[in-house]
Protein backbone atom coordinates (compact mmCIF):
# COMPACT_ATOMS: atom_id res chain seq x y z
CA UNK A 1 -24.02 2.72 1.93
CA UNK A 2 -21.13 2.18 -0.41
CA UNK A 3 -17.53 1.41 0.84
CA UNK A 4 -16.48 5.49 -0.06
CA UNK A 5 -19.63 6.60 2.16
CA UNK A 6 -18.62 3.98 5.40
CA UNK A 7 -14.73 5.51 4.83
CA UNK A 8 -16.07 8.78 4.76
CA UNK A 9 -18.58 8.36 8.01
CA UNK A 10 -15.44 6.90 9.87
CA UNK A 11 -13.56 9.74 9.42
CA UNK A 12 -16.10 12.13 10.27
CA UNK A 13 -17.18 9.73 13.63
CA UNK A 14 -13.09 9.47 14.34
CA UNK A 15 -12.81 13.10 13.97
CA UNK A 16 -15.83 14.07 16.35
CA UNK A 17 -15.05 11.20 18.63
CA UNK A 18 -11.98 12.30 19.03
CA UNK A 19 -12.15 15.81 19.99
CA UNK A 20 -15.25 15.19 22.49
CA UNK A 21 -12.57 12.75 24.30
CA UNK A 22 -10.00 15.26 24.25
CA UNK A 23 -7.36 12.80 22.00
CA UNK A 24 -5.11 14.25 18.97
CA UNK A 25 -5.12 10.83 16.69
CA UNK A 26 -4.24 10.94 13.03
CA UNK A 27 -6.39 11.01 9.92
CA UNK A 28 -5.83 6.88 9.63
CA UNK A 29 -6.67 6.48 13.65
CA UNK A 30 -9.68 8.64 13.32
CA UNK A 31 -10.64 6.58 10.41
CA UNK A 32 -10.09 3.15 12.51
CA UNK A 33 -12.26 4.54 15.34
CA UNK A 34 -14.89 5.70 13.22
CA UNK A 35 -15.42 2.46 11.90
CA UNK A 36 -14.84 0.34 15.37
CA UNK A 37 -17.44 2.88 16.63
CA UNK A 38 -20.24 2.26 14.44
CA UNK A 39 -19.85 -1.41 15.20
CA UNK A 40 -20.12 -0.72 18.51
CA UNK A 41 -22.87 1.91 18.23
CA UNK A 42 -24.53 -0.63 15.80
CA UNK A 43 -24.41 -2.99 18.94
CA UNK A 44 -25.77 -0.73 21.71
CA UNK A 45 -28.43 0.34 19.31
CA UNK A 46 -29.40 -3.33 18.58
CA UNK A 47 -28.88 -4.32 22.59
CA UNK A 48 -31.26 -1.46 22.88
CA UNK A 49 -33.68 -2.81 20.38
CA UNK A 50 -33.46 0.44 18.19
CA UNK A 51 -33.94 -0.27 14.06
CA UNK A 52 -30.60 0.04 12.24
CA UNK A 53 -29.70 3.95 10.61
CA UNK A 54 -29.80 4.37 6.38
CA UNK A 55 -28.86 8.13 6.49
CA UNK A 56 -25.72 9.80 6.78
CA UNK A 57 -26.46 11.76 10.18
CA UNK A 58 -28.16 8.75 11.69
CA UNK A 59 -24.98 6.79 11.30
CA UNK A 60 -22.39 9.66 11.88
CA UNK A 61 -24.54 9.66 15.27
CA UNK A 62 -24.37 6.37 15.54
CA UNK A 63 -20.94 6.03 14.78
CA UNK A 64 -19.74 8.90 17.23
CA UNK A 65 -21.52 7.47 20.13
CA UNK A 66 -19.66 4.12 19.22
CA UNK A 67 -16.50 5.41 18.78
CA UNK A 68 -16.34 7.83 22.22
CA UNK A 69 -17.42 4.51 24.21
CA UNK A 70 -14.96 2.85 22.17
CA UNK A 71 -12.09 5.10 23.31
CA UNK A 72 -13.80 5.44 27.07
CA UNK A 73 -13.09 1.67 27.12
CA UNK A 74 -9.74 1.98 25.56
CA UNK A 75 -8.78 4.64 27.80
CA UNK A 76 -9.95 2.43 31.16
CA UNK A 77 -7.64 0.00 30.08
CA UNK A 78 -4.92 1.66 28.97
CA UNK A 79 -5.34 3.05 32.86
CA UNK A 80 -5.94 7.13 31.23
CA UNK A 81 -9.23 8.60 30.74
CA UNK A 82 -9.89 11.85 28.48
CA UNK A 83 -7.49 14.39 28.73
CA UNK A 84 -8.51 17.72 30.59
């Protein structure tokens, strides 16, 4: 994937990420956590012994389940979960 396609699959992770957490980040932030998630999705998937993704849904997916586990971990130590 070129660098335009992993900007644009942060965003879009961020954004999703993001609203299934309950945060209101900006466009930059959501763009940060999209691509810290799908480092850490990349992780868990190769922890879990899963192949790596070469399509745009399989690493939006990838990159949202990343990114919410990277704000569930952010938000434990920060001492705040998701707002309600």
């Amino acid at each position: 994937m070129s660098f335009i396609g992993w900007i644009i699959v942060g965003i879009i992770a961020g954004w999703i990420a993001e609203k299934i957490m309950g945060r209101d980040d900006s466009l930059i932030m959501n763009l940060i956590i999209g691509l810290v998630g799908a480092f850490v999705g990349g992780g868990i998937l190769k922890l879990l012994g899963i192949g790596g993704s070469n399509g745009w849904i399989l690493s939006i997916v990838t990159a949202v389940v990343g990114a919410v586990v990277f704000l569930w971990i952010v938000g434990l130590i920060r001492g705040r979960g998701a707002k309600k």
